[in-house]
C-alpha atoms as a PDB file:
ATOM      1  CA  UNK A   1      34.098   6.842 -24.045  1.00  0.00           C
ATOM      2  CA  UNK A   2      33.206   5.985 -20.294  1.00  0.00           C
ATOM      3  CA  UNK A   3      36.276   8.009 -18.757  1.00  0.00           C
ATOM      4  CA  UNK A   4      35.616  10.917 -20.783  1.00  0.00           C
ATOM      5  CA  UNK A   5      32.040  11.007 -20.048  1.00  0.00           C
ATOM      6  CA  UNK A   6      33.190  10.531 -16.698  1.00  0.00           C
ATOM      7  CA  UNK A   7      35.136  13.613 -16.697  1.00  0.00           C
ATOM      8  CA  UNK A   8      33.516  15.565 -17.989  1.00  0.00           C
ATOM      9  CA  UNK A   9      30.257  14.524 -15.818  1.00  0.00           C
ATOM     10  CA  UNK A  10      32.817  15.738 -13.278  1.00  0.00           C
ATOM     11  CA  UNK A  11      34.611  19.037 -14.771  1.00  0.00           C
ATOM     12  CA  UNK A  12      30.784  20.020 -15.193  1.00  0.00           C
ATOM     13  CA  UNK A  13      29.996  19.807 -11.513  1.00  0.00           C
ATOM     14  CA  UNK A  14      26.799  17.799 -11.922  1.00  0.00           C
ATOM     15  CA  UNK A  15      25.471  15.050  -9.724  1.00  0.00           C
ATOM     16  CA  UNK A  16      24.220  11.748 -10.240  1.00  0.00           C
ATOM     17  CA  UNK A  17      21.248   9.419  -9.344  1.00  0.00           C
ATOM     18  CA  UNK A  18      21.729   6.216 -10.539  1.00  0.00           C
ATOM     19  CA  UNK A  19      18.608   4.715  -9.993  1.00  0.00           C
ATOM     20  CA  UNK A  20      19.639   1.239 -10.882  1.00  0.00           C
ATOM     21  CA  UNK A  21      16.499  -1.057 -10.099  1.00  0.00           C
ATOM     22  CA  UNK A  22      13.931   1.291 -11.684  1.00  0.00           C
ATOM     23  CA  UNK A  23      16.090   0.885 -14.601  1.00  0.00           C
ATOM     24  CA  UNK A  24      16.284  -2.307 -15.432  1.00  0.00           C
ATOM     25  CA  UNK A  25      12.507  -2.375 -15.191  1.00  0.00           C
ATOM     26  CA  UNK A  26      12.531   0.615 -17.368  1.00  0.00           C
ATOM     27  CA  UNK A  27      14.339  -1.097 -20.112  1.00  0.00           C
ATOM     28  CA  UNK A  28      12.548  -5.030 -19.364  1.00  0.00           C
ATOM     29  CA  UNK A  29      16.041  -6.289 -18.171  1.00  0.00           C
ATOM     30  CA  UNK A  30      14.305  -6.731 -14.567  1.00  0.00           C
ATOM     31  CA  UNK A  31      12.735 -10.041 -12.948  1.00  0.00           C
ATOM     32  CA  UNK A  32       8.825 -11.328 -15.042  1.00  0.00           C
ATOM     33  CA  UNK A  33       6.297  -9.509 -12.873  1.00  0.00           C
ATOM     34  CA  UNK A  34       4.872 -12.655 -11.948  1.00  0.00           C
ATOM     35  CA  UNK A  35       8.275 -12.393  -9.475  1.00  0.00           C
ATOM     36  CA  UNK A  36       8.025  -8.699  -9.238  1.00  0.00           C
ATOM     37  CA  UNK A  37       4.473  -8.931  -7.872  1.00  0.00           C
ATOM     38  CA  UNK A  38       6.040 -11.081  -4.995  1.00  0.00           C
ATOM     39  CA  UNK A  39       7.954  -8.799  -3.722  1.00  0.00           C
ATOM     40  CA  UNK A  40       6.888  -8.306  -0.034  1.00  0.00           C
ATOM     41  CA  UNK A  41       6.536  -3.929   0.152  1.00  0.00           C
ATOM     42  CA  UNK A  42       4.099  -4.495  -2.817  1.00  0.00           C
ATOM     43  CA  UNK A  43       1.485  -4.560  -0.136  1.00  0.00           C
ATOM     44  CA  UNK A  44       1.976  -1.105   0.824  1.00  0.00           C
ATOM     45  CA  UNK A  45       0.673  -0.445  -2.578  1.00  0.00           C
ATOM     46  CA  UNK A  46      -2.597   0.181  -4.197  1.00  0.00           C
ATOM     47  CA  UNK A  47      -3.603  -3.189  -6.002  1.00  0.00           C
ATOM     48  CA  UNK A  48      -4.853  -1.290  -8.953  1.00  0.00           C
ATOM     49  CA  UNK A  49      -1.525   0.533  -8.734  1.00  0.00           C
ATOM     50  CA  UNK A  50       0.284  -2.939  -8.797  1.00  0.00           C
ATOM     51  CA  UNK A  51      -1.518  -4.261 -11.316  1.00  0.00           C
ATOM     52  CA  UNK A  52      -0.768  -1.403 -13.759  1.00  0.00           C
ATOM     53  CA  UNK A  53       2.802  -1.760 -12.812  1.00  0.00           C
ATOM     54  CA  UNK A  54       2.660  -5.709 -13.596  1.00  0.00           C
ATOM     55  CA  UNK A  55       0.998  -4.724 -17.015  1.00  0.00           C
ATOM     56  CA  UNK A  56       3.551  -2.484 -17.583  1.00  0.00           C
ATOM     57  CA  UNK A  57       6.510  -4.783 -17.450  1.00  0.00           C
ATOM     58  CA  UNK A  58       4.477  -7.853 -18.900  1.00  0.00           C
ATOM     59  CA  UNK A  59       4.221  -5.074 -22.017  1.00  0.00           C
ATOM     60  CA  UNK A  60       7.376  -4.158 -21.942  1.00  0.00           C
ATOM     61  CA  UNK A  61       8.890  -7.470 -21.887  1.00  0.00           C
ATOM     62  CA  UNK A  62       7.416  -8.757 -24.793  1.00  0.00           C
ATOM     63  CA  UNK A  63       8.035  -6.034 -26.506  1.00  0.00           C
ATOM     64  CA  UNK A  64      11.589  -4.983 -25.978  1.00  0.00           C
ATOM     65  CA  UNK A  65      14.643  -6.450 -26.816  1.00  0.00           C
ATOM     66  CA  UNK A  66      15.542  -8.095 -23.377  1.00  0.00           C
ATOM     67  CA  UNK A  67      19.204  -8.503 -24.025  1.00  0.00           C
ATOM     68  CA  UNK A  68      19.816  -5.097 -25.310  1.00  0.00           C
ATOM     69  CA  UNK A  69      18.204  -4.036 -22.023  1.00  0.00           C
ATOM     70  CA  UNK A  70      20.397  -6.521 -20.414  1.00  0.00           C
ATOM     71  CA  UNK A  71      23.579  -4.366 -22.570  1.00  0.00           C
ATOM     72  CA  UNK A  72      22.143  -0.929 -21.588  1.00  0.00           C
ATOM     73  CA  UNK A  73      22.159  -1.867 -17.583  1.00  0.00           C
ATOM     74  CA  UNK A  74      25.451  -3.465 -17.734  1.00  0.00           C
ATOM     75  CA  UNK A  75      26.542  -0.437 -19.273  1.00  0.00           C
ATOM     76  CA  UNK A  76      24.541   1.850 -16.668  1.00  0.00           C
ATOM     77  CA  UNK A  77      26.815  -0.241 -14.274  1.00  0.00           C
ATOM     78  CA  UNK A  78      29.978   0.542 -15.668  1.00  0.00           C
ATOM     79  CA  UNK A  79      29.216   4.122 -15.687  1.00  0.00           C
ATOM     80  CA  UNK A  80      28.114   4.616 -12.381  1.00  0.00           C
ATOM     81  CA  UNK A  81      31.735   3.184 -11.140  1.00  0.00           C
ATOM     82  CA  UNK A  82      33.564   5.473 -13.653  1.00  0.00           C
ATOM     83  CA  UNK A  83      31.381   8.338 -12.220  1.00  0.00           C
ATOM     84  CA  UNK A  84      32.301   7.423  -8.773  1.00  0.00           C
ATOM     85  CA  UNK A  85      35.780   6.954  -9.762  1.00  0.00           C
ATOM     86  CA  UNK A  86      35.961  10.022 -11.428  1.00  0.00           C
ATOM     87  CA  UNK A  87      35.036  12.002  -7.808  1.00  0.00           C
ATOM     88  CA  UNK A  88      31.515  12.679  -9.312  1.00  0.00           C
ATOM     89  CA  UNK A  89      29.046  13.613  -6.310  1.00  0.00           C
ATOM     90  CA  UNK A  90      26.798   9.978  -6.327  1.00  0.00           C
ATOM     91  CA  UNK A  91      23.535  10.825  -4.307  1.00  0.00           C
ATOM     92  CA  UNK A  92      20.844   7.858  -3.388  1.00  0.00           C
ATOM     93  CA  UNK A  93      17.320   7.747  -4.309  1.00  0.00           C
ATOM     94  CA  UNK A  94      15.012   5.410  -6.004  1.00  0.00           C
ATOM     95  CA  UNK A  95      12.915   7.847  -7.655  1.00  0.00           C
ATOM     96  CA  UNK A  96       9.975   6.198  -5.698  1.00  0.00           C
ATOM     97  CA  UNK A  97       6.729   5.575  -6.067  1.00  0.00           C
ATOM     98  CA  UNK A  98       7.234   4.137 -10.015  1.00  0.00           C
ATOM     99  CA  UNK A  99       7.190   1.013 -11.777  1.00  0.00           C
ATOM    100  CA  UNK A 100       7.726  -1.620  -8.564  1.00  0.00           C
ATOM    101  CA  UNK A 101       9.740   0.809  -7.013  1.00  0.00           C
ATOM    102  CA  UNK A 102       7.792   1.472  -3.514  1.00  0.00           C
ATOM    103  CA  UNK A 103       8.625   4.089  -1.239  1.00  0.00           C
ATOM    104  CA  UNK A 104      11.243   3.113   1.668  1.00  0.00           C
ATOM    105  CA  UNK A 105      11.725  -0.596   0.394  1.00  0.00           C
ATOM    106  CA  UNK A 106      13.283   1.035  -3.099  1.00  0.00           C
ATOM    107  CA  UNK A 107      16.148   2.932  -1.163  1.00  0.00           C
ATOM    108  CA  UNK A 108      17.323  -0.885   0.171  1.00  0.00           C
ATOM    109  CA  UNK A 109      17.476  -2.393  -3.628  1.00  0.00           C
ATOM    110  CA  UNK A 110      19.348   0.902  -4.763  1.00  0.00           C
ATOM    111  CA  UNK A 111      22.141   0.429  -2.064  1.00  0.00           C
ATOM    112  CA  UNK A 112      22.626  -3.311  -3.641  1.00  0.00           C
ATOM    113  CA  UNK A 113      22.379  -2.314  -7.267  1.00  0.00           C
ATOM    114  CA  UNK A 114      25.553   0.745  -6.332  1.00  0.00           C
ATOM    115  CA  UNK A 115      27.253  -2.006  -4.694  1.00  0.00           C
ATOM    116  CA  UNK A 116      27.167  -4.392  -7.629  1.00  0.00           C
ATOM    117  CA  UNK A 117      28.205  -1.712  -9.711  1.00  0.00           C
ATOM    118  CA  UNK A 118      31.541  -1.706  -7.802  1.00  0.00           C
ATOM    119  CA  UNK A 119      30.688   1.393  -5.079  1.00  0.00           C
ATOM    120  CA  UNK A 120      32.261   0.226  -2.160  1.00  0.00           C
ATOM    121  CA  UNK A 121      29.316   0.057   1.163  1.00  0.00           C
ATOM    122  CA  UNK A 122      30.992   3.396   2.788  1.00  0.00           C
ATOM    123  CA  UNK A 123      30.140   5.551  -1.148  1.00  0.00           C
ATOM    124  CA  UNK A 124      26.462   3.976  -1.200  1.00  0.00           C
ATOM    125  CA  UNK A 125      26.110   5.149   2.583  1.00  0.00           C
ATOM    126  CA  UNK A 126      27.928   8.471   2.062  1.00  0.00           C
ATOM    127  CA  UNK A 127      25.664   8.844  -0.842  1.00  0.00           C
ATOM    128  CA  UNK A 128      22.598   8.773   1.433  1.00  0.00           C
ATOM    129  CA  UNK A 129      23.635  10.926   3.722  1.00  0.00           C
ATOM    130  CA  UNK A 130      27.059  13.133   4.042  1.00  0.00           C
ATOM    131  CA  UNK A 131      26.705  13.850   0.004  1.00  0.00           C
ATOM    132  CA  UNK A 132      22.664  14.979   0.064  1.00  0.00           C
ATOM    133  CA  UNK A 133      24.669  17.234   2.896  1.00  0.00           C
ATOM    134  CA  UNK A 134      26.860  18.714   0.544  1.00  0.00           C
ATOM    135  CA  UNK A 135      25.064  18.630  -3.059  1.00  0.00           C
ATOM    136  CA  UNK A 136      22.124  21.158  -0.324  1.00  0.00           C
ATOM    137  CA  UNK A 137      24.753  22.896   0.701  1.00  0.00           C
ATOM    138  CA  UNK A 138      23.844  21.974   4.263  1.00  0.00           C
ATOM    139  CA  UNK A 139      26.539  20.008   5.355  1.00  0.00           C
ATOM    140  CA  UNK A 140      27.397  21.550   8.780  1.00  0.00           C
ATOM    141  CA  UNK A 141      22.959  20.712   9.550  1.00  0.00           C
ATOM    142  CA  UNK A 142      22.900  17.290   8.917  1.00  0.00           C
ATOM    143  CA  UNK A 143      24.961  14.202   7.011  1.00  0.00           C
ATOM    144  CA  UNK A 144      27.431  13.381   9.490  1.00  0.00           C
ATOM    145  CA  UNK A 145      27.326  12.890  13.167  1.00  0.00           C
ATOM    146  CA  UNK A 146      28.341  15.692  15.113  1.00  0.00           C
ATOM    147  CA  UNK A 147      27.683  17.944  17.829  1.00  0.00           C
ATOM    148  CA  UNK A 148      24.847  20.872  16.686  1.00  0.00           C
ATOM    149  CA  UNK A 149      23.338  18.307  13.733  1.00  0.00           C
ATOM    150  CA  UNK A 150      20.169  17.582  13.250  1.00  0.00           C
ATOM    151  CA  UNK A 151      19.378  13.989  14.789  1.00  0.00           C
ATOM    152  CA  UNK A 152      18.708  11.665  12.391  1.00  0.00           C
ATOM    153  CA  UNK A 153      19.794   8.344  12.708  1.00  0.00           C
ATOM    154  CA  UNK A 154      19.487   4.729  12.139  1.00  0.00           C
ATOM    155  CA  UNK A 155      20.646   2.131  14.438  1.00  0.00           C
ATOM    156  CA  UNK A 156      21.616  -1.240  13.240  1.00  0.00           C
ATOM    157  CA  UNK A 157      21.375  -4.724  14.291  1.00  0.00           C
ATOM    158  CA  UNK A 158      24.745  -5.310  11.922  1.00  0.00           C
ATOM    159  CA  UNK A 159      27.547  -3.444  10.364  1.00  0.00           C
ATOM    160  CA  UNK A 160      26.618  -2.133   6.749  1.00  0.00           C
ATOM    161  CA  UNK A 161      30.421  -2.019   5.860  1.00  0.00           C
ATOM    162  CA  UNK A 162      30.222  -5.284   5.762  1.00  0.00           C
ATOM    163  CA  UNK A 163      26.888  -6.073   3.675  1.00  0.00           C
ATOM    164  CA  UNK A 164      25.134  -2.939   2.504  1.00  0.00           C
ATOM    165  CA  UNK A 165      22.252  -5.213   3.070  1.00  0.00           C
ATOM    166  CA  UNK A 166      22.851  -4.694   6.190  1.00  0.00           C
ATOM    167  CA  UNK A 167      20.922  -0.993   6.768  1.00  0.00           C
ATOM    168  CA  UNK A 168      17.821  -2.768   6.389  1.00  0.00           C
ATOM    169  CA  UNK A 169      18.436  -4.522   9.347  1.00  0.00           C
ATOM    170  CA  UNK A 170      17.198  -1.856  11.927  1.00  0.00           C
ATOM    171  CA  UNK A 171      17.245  -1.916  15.618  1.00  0.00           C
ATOM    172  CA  UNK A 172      15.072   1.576  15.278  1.00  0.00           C
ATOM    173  CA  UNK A 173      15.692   5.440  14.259  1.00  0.00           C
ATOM    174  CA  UNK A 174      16.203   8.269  15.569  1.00  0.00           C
ATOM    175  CA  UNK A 175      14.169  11.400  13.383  1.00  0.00           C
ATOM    176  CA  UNK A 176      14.635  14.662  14.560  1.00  0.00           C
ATOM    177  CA  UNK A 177      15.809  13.454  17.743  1.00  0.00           C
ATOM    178  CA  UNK A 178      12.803  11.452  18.458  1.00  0.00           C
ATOM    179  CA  UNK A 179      13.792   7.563  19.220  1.00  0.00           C
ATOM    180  CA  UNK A 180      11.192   5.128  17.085  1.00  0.00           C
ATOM    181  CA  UNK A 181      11.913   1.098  17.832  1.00  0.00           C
ATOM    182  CA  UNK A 182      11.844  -1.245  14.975  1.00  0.00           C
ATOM    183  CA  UNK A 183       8.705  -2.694  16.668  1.00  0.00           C
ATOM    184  CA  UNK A 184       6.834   0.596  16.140  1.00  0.00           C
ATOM    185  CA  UNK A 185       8.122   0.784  12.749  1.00  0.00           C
ATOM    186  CA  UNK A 186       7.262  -2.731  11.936  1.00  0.00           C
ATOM    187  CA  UNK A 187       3.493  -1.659  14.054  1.00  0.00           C
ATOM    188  CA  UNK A 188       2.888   1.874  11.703  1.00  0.00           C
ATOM    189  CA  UNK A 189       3.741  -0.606   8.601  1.00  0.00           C
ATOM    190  CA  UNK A 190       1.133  -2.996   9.925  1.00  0.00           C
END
């Protein structure tokens, strides 16, 4: 049924937001939070937020059926290609601030998770910037560089084409046209 949902995804105009991490904490296919809580953005977080968060999954874990989580991602991961096959608009988010999904670091794992689902780097990057464009109906403001668009950029230490992992490897961005290093970044963070 994955081609005709595809389609049809398609024929209806609608857009998509996979969302992949969040979901496999979602349905207890993700890490033991014992890992989770290791993660290094967690810091950014309230503890007592955390800690809910770790409860959450610790719940969930025990009380789900891990491999039918395990099913339902895989799944998730087939469909997301189809969409993107299909010519569905993919946009990126992470739905952030949820379950171990923090603001800013989430967007990084999401690129991954599209790119193990078989998007190629250049669809997970179009779908953070030249798509949001288009599904606003903004495309001649911002999305693509060009003469007359808004300034937003990032500047990176390595090519994303290659890794997707890549974008997280900043030299510094450019907001509005205002230059920010990766040391002031890295010193706002701090």
């Amino acid at each position: 049924k994955i081609p005709a949902l595809a389609q049809a995804t398609w024929q209806a105009g609608a857009w998509v937001v996979p969302t992949m991490p969040l979901w496999e904490v979602l349905m207890g296919a993700s890490e033991p939070p014992e890992v989770l809580l290791q993660r290094p953005e967690v810091k950014y977080m309230p503890p007592q937020q955390v800690q809910q968060w770790a409860n959450w999954v610790r719940n969930t874990q025990q009380n789900t059926d891990r491999e039918a989580g395990r099913a339902h991602i895989a799944f998730r991961k087939r469909m997301l290609k189809a969409l993107a096959d299909a010519g569905v608009g993919i946009l990126l988010g992470s739905d952030a601030p949820q379950i171990f999904s923090v603001p800013g670091f989430s967007i990084h794992r999401e690129m991954r998770a599209m790119v193990e689902a078989g998007l190629t780097p250049y669809q997970v990057l179009q779908a953070g910037t030249r798509n949001v464009a288009a599904y606003l109906g903004t495309p001649e403001e911002f999305g693509t560089v060009a003469p007359g668009r808004r300034a937003d950029l990032i500047l990176l230490e390595a090519n994303p084409l290659e890794d997707v992992g890549n974008v997280a490897r900043r030299a510094g961005v450019m907001v509005r046209g205002r230059w920010l290093p990766e040391s002031e970044i890295q010193g706002r963070l701090a």
